[in-house]
Every structure is written in structure tokens, then in C-alpha cells.
N, C-alpha and C. Protein backbone atom coordinates (compact mmCIF):
# COMPACT_ATOMS: atom_id res chain seq x y z
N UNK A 1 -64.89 179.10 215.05
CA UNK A 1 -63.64 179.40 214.38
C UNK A 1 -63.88 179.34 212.87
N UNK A 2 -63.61 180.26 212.17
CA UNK A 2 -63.69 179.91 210.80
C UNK A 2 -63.18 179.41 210.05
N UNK A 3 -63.34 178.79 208.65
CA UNK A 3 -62.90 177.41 207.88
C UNK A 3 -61.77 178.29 207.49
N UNK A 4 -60.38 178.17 207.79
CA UNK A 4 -59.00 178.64 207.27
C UNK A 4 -58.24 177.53 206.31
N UNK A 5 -58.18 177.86 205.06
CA UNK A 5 -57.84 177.00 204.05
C UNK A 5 -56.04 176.91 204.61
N UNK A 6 -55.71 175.11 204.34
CA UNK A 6 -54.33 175.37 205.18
C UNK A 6 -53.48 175.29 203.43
N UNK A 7 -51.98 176.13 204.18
CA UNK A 7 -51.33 176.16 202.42
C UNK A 7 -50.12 175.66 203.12
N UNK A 8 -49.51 175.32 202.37
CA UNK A 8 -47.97 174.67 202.52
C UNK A 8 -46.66 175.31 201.66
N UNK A 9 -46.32 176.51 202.61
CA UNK A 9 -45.64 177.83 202.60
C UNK A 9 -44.39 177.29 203.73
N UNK A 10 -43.29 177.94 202.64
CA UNK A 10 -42.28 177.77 203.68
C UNK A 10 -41.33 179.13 203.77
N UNK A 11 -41.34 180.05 204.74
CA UNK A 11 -39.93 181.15 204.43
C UNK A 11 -38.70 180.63 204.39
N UNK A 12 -38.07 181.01 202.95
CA UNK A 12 -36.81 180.85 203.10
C UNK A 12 -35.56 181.69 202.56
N UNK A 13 -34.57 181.37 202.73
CA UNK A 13 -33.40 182.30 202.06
C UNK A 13 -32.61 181.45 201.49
N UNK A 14 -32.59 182.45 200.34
CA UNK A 14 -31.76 182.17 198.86
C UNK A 14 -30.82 183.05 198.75
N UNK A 15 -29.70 182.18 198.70
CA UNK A 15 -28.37 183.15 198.54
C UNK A 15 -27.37 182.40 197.71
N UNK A 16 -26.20 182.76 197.64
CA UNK A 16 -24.84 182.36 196.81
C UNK A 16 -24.24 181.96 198.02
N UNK A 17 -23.33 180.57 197.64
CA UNK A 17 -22.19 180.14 198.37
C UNK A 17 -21.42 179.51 197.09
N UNK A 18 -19.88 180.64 197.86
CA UNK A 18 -19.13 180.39 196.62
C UNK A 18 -17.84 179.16 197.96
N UNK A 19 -17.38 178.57 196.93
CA UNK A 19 -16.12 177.72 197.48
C UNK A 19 -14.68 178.68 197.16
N UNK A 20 -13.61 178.26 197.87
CA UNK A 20 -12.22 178.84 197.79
C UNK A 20 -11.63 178.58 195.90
N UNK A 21 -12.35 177.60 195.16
CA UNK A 21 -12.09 178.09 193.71
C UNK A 21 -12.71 179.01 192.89
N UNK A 22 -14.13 179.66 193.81
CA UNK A 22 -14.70 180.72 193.72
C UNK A 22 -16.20 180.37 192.49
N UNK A 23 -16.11 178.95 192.76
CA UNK A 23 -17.65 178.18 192.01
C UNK A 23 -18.62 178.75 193.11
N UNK A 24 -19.58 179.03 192.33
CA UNK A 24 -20.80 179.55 193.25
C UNK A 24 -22.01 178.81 192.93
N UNK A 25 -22.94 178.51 193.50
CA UNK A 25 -24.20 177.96 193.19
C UNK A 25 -25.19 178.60 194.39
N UNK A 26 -26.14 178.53 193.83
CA UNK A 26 -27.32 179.33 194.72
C UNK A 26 -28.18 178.08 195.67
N UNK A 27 -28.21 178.28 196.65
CA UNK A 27 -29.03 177.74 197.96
C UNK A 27 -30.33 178.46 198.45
N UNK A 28 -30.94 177.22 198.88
CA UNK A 28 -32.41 177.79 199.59
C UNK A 28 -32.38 177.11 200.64
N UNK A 29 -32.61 177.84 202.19
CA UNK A 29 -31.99 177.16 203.32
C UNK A 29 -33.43 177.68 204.22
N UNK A 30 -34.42 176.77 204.59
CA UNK A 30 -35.70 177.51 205.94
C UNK A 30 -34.72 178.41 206.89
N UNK A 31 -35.70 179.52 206.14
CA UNK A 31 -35.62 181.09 207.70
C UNK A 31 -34.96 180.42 208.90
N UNK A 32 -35.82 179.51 209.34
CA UNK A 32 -35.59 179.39 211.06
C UNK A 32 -33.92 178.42 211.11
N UNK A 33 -33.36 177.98 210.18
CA UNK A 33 -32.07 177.25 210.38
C UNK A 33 -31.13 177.83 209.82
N UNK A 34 -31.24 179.19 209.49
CA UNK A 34 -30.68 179.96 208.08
C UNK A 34 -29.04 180.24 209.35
N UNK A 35 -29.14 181.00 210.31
CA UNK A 35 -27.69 181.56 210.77
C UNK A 35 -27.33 179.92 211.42
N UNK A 36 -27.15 179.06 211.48
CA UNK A 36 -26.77 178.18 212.09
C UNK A 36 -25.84 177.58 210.74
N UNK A 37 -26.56 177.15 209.70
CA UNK A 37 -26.39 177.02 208.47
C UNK A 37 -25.32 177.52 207.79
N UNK A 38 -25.88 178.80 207.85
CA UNK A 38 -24.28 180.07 208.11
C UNK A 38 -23.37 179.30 208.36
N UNK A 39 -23.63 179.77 209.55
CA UNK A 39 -22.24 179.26 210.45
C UNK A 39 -21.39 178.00 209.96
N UNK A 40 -22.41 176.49 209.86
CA UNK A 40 -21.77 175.37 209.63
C UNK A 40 -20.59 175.84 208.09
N UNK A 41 -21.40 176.24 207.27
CA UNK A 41 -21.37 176.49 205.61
C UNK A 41 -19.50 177.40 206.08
N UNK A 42 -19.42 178.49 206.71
CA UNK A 42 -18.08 178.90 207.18
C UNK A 42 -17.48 178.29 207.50
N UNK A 43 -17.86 177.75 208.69
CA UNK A 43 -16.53 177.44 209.53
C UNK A 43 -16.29 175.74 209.69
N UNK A 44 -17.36 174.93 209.09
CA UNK A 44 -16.81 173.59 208.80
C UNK A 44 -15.91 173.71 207.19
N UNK A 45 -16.62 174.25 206.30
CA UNK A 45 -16.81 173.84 205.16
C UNK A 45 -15.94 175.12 204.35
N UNK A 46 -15.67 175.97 204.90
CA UNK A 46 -14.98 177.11 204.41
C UNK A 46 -15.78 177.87 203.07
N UNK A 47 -17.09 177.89 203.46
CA UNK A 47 -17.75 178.63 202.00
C UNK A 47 -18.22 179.92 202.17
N UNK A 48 -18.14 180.86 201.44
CA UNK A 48 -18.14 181.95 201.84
C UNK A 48 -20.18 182.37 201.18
N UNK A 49 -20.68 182.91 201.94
CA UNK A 49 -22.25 182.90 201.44
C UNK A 49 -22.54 184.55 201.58
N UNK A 50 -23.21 184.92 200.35
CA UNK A 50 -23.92 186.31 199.91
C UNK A 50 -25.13 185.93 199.48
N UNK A 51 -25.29 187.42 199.10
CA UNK A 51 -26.61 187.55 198.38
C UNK A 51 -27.90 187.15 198.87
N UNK A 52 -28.23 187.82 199.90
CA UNK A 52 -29.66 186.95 201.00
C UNK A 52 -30.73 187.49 200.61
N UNK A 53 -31.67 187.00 200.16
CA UNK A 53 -33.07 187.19 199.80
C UNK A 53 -33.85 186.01 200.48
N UNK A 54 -34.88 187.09 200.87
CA UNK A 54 -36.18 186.38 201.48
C UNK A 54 -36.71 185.88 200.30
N UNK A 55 -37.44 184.91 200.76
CA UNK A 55 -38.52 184.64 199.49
C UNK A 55 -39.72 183.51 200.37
N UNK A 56 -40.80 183.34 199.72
CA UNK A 56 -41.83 182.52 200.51
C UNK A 56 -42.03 181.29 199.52
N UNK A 57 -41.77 179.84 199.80
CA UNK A 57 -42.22 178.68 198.86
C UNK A 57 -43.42 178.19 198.80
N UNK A 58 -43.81 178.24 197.93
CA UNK A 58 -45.65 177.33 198.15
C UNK A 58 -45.36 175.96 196.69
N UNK A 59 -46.25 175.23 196.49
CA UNK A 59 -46.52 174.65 195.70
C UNK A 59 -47.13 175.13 194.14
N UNK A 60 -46.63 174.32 193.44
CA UNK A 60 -47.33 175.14 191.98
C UNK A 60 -48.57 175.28 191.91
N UNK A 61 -49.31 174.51 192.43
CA UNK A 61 -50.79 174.59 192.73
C UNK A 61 -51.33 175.83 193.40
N UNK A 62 -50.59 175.79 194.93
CA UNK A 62 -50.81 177.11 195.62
C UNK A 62 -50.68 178.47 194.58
N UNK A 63 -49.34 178.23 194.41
CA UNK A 63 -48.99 179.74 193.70
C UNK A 63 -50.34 180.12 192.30
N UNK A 64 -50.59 179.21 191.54
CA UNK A 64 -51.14 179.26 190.47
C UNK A 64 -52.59 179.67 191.34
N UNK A 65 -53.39 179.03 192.22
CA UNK A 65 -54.54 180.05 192.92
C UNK A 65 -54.29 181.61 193.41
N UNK A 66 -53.04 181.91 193.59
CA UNK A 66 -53.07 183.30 194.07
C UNK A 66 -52.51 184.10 192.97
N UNK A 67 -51.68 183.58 191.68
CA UNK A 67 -50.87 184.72 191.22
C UNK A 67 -50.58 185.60 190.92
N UNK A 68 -52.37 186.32 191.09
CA UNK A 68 -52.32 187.52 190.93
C UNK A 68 -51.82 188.43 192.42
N UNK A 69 -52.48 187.72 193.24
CA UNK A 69 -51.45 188.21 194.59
C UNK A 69 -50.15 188.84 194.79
N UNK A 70 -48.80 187.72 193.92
CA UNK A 70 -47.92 187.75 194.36
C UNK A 70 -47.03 188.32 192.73
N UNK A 71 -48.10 188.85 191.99
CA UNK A 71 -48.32 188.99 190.56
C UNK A 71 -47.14 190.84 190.70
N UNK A 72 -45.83 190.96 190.11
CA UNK A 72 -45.03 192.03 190.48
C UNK A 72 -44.93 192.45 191.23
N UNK A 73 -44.51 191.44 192.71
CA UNK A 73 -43.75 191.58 193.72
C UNK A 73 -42.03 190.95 193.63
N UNK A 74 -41.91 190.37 192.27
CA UNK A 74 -40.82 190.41 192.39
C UNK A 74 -40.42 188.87 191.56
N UNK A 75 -39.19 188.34 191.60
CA UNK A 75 -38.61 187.30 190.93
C UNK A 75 -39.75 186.03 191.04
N UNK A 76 -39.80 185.30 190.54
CA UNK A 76 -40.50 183.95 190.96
C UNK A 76 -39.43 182.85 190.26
N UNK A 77 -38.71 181.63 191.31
CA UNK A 77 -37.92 180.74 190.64
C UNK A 77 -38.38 179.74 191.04
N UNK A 78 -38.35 178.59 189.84
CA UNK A 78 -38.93 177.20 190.42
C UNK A 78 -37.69 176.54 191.27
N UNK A 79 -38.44 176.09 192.38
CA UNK A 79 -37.83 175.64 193.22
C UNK A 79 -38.62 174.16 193.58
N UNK A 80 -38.08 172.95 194.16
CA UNK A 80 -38.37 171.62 194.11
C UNK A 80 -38.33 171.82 195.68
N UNK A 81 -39.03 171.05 196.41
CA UNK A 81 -38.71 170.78 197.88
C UNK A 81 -39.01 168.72 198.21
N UNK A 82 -37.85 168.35 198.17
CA UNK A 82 -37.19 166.70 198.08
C UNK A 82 -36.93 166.85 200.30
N UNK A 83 -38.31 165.79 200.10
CA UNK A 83 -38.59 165.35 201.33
C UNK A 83 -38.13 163.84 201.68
N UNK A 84 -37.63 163.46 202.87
CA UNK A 84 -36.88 162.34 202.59
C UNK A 84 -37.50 162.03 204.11
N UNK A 85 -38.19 160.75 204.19
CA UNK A 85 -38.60 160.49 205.59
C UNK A 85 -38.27 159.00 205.66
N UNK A 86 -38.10 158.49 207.10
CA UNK A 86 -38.22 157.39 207.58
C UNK A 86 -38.59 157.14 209.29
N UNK A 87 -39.32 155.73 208.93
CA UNK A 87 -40.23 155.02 210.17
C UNK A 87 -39.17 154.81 210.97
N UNK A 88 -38.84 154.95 212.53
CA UNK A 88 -38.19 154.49 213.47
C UNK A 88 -39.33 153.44 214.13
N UNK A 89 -38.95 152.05 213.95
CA UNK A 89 -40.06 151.11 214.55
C UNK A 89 -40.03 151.47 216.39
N UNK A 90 -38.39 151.97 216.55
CA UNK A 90 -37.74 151.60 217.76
C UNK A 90 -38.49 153.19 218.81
N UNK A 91 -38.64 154.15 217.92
CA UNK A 91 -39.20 155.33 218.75
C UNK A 91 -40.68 155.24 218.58
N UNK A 92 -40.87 155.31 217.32
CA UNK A 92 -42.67 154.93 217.31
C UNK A 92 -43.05 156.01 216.08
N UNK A 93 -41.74 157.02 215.69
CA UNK A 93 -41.89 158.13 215.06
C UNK A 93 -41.40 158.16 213.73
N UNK A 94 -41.90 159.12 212.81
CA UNK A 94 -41.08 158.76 211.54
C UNK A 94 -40.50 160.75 211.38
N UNK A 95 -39.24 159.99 211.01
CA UNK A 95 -38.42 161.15 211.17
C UNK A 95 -37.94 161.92 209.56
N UNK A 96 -38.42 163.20 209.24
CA UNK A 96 -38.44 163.61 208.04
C UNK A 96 -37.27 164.92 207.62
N UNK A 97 -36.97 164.94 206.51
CA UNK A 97 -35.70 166.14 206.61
C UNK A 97 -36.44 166.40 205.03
N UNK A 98 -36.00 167.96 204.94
CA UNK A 98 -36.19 168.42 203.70
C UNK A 98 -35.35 169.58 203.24
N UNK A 99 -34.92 169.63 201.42
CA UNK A 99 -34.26 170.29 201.24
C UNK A 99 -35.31 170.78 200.19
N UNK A 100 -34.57 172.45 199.99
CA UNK A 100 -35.37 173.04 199.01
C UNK A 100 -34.25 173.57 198.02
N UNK A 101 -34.78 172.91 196.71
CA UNK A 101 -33.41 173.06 195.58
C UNK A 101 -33.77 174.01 194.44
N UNK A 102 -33.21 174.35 193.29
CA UNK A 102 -33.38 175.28 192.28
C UNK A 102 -33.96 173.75 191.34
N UNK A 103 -34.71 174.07 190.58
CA UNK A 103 -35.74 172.60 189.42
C UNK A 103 -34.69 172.06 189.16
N UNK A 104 -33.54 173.01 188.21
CA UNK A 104 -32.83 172.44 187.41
C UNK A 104 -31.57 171.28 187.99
N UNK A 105 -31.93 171.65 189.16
CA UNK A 105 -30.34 170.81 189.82
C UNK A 105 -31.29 169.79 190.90
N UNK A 106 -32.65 169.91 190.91
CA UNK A 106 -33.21 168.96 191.80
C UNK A 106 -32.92 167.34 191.68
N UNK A 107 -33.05 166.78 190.34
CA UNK A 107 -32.40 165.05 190.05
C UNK A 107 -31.07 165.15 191.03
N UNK A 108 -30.25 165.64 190.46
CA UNK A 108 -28.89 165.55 190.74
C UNK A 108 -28.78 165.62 192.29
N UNK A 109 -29.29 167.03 193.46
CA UNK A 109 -29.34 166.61 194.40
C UNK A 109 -29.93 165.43 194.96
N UNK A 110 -30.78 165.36 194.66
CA UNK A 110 -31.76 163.98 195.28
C UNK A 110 -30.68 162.97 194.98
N UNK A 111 -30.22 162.52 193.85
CA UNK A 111 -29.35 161.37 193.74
C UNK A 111 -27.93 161.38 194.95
N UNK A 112 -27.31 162.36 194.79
CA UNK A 112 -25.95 163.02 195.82
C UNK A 112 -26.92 162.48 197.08
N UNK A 113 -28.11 163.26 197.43
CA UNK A 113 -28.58 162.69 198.96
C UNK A 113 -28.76 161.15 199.77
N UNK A 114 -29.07 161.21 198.29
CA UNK A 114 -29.52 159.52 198.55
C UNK A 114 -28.49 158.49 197.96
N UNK A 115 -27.22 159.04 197.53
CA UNK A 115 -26.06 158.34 197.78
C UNK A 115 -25.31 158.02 199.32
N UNK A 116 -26.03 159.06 200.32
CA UNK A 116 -25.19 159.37 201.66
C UNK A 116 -26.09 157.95 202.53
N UNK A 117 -27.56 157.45 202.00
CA UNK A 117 -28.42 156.56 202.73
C UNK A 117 -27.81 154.94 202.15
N UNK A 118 -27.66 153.89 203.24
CA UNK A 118 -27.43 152.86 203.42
C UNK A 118 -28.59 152.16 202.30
N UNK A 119 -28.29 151.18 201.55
CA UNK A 119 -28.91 150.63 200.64
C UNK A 119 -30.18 149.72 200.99
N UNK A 120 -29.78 149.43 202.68
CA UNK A 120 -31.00 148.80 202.94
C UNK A 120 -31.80 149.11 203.43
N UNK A 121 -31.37 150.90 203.73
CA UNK A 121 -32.74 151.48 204.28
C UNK A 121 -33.38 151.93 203.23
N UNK A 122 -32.55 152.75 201.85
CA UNK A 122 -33.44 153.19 201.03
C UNK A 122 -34.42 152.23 200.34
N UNK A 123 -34.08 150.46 200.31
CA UNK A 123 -35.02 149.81 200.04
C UNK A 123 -36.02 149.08 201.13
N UNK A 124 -35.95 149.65 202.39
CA UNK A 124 -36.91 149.46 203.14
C UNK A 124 -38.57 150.20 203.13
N UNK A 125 -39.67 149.71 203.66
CA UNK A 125 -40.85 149.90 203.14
C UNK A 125 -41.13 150.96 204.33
N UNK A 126 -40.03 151.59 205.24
CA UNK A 126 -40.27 152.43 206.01
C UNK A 126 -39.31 153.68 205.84
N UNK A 127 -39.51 153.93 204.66
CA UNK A 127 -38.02 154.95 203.80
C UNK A 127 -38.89 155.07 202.64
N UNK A 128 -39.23 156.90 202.49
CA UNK A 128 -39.46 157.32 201.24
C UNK A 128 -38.66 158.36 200.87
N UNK A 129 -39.26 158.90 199.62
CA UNK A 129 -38.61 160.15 199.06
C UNK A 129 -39.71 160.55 198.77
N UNK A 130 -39.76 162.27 198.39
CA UNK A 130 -40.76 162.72 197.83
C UNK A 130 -40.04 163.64 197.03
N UNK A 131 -40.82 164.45 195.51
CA UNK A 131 -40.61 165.76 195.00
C UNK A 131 -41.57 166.50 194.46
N UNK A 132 -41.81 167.87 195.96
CA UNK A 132 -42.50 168.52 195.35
C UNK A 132 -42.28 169.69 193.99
N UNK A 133 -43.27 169.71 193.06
CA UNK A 133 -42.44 171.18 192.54
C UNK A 133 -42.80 172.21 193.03
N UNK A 134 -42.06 173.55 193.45
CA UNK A 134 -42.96 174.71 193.88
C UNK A 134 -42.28 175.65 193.10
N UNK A 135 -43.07 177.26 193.68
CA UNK A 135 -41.97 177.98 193.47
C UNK A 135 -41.35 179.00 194.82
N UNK A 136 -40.53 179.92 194.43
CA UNK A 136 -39.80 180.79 195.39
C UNK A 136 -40.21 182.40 194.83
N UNK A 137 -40.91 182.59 195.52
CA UNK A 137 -41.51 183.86 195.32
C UNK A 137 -40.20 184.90 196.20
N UNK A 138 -39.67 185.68 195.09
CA UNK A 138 -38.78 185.90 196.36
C UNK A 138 -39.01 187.79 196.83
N UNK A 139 -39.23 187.65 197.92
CA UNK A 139 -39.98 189.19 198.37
C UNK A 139 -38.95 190.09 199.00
N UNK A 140 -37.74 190.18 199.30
CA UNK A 140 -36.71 191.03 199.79
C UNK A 140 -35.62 190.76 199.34
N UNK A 141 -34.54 191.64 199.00
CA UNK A 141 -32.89 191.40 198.53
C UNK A 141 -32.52 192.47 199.25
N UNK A 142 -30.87 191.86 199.02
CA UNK A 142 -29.39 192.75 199.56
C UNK A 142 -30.26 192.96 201.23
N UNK A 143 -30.41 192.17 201.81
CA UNK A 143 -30.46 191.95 203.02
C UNK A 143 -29.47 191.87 204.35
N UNK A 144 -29.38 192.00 205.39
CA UNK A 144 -28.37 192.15 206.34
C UNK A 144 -28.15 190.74 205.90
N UNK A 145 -27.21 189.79 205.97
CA UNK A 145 -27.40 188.96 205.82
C UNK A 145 -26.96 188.37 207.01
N UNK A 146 -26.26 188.75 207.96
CA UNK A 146 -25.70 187.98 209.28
C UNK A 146 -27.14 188.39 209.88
N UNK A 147 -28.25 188.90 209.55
CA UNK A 147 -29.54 188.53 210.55
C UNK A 147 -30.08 188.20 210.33
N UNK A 148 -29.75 187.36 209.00
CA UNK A 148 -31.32 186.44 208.70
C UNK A 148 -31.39 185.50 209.20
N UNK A 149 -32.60 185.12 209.65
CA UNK A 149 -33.08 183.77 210.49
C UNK A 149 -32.53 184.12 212.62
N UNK A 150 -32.09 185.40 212.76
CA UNK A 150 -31.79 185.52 214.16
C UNK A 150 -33.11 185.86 214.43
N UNK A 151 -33.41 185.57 215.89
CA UNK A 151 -34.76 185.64 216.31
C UNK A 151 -34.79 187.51 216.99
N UNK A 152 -33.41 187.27 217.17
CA UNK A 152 -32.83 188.77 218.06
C UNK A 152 -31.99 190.16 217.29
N UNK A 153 -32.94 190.93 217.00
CA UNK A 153 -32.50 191.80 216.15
C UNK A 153 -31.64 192.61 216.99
């Protein structure tokens, strides 16, 4: 088998969700949870979401080895990906969630997130945070947008 260098790439979609006062801010949500997401973002939360672009995330590192690759294919936005894991002693597993944010609003989410965690887990020695910086290479717009992330075209 040959030596395949591994990269840490994520597809995702970047779009607008505006609220009923019609504030909008831009989201980056993984491909594979994107119509579910949808859905919650509607019909719990009443937000109305446009503007779907693909885009692929790597690390600044990654991107900076290829850029000539991905060199006028299109927008590139820094994007942060704030990994938040913890040890379950009781399953045996440590259970990880991640969001992928725009740079400029990354502090601020991370703080909002980690306002929602119990004080004695975030100071437990089985509870981290992480922040990567990357970017969002973004490779498609004005997309169907009710099919992004369906497996079933």
C-alpha cells in the first residue's frame, strides 16, 4: 500500500441564517449534518438559512503546502474549528463535538459554548478545549440548498 500523507479536511457548508429581526450571521455546518441542521435551525429556532456554498476546511499548515492547488478556485475565509472533548470514565470513551466558526467571532463562540458546560466539568482533567486555525476554501455557490448534505439526490 503506498505511504498516503493523512490531512485533516473537513466538507462543509457556509451559508447565512438570518433571525425574524432579520440579523444575519454566516455559519459553517459539516456536509454530512448540514439538512438535519436545516431543519433544527427552521423549525425549532425559526431561522431562516441561504446562501449555500460548499467549501473544503484544512488547517493553515495544510492549506499553506498546497496553495497553489487551491490557488483561484475561489474565496478562501479563515475559519477556526473549536473542538471540545470529554473522558466518560463510566463508558470507557471520550466523547468530542466540534464547531467550525468565522476567526473573527471564534473567542466569543467558544466563550457562549462553554458558558452552556457545568463548572466542574470544564475544570475537570477529563474536559478539554481546543482551537484550530484553518481555512474555508470555498469551491461551489448559489447551490440547491435543500440538497445539501442529502445523501439522495
Amino acid at each position: 500500500m503506498p505511504n498516503a500523507d493523512v490531512t485533516d479536511q473537513h466538507v462543509l457548508v457556509r451559508c447565512v441564517v438570518q433571525n425574524r429581526a432579520q440579523e444575519a450571521s454566516v455559519r459553517f455546518v459539516e456536509h454530512s449534518h448540514y439538512r438535519l441542521w436545516q431543519y433544527l435551525m427552521a423549525n425549532k429556532h425559526d431561522l431562516a438559512v441561504s446562501d449555500g456554498s460548499l467549501c473544503l476546511w484544512m488547517t493553515d499548515r495544510e492549506l499553506a503546502g498546497c496553495e497553489a492547488l487551491y490557488d483561484g478556485t475561489g474565496n478562501v475565509e479563515p475559519v477556526v474549528r473549536l473542538s471540545f472533548a470529554q473522558y466518560d470514565g463510566v463508558i470507557g470513551l471520550c466523547q468530542t463535538t466540534q464547531r467550525f466558526v468565522p476567526a473573527a467571532e471564534a473567542e466569543r463562540v467558544r466563550d457562549l459554548l462553554l458558558s452552556r458546560v457545568p463548572p466542574e466539568t470544564r475544570g475537570s482533567p477529563d474536559f478539554m478545549t481546543r482551537a484550530d486555525p484553518g481555512y474555508a476554501v470555498i469551491r461551489a455557490r448559489d447551490l440547491e440548498i435543500g440538497k445539501l448534505g442529502s445523501p439522495f439526490r
